[in-house]
Each structure stands twice: as structure tokens, then as C-alpha cells.
C-alpha atoms as a PDB file:
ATOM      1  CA  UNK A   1      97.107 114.648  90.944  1.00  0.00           C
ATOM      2  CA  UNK A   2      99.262 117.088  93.256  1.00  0.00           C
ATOM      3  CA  UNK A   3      97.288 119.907  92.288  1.00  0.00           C
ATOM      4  CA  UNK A   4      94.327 120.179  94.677  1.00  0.00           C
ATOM      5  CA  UNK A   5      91.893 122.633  93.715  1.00  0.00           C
ATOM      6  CA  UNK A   6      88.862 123.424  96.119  1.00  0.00           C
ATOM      7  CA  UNK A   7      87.694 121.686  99.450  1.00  0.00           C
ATOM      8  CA  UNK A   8      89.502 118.878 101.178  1.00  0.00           C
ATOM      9  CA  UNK A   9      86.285 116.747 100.128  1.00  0.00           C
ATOM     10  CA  UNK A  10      87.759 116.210  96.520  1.00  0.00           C
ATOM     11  CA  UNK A  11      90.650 114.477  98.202  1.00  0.00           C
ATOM     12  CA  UNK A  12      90.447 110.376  98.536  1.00  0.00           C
ATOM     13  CA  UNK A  13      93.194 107.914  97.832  1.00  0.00           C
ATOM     14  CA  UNK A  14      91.400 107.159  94.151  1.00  0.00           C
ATOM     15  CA  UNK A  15      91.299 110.973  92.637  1.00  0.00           C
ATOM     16  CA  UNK A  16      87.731 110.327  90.673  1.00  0.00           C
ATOM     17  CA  UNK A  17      88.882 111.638  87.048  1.00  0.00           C
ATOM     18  CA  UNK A  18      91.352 108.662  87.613  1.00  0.00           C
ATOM     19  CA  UNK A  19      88.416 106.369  88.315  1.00  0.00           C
ATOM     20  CA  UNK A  20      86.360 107.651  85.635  1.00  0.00           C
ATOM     21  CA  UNK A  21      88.911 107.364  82.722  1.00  0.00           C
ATOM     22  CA  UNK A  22      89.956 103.326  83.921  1.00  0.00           C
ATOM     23  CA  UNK A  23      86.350 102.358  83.820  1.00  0.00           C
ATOM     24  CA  UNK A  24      86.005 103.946  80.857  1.00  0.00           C
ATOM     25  CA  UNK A  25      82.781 105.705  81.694  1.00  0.00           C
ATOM     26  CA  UNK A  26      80.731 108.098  80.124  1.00  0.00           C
ATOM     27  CA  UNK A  27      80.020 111.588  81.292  1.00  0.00           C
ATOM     28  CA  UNK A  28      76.618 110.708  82.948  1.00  0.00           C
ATOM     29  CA  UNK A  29      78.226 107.525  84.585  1.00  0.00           C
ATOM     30  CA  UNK A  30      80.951 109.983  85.906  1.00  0.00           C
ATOM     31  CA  UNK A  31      78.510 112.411  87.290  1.00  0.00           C
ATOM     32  CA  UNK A  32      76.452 110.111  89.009  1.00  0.00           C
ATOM     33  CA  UNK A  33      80.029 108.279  90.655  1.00  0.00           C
ATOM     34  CA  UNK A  34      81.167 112.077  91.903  1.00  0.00           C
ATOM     35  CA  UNK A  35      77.640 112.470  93.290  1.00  0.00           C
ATOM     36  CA  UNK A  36      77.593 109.140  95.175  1.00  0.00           C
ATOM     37  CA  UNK A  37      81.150 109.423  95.992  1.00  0.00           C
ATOM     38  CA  UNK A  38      81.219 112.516  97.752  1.00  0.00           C
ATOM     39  CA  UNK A  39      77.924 113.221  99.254  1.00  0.00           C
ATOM     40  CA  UNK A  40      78.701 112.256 102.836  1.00  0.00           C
ATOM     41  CA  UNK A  41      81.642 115.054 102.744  1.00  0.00           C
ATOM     42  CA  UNK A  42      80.103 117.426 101.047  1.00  0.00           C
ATOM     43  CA  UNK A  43      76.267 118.085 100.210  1.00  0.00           C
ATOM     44  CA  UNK A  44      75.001 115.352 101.507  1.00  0.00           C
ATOM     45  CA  UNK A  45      71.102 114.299 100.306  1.00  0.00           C
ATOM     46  CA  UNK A  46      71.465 117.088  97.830  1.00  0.00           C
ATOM     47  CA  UNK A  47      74.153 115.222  96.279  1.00  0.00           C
ATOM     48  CA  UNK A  48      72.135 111.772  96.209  1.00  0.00           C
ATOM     49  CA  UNK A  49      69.407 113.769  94.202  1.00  0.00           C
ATOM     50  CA  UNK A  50      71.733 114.993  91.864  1.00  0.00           C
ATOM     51  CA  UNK A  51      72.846 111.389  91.235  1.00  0.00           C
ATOM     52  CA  UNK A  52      69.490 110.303  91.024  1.00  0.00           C
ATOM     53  CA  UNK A  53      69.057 113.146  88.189  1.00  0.00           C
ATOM     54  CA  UNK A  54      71.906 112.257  86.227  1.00  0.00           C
ATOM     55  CA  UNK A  55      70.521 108.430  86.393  1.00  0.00           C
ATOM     56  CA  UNK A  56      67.256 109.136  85.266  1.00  0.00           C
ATOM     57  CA  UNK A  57      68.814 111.251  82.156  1.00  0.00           C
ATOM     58  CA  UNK A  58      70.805 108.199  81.576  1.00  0.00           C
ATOM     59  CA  UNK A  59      68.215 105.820  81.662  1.00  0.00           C
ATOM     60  CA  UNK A  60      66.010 108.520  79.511  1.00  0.00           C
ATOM     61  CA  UNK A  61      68.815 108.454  76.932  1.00  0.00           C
ATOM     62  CA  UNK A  62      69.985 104.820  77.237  1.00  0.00           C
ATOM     63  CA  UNK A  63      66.068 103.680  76.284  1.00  0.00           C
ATOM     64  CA  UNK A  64      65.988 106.292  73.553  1.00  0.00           C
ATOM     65  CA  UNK A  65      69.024 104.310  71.820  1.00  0.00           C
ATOM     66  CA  UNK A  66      66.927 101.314  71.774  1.00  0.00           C
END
């Protein structure tokens, strides 16, 4: 985690691969945690809709499994 690559808002006290892989989540779960996680340093609404994206492919695929 000493390695920073790109812009200063990838930078937080909980690196988010770290928070990903505790909580065990799944790639859309991680996507949509980066999203919310970031979007007032970075991209701001843009970033909310991309979490909102990767939710409703989630849901899509979640109610497919049932």
C-alpha cells in the first residue's frame, strides 16, 4: 500500500482493495464501494451514476440467480 499510483483521491486511511478483499465482496459490490467512496474527490455525480449502474447490473444479475 506504499505504492500510490494516480491522483491523491485514491489515497484514504482504508486503501479500498483492502476493504474490498475483508468484506469479501464481489466485483460489482467493489465497483459500486469505489464509486460511492470517491465521488466527492473525484467525479463527483458522474461517479454516483456509475454506482447506480453497477447496482442495477447487480440487482439484474442477483434476480437472474433466483
Amino acid at each position: 500500500n506504499s505504492t500510490q499510483v494516480a491522483g491523491n483521491h485514491y489515497r484514504s486511511e482504508i486503501q479500498h482493495w483492502d476493504y474490498v478483499i475483508a468484506n469479501d465482496l464481489g466485483y460489482f459490490e467493489g465497483q459500486i464501494t469505489k464509486y460511492v467512496t470517491r465521488w466527492r474527490k473525484k467525479n463527483g455525480l458522474q461517479d454516483l451514476y456509475k454506482a447506480r449502474h453497477f447496482l442495477q447490473k447487480l440487482i439484474e444479475v442477483t434476480e437472474a440467480e433466483q
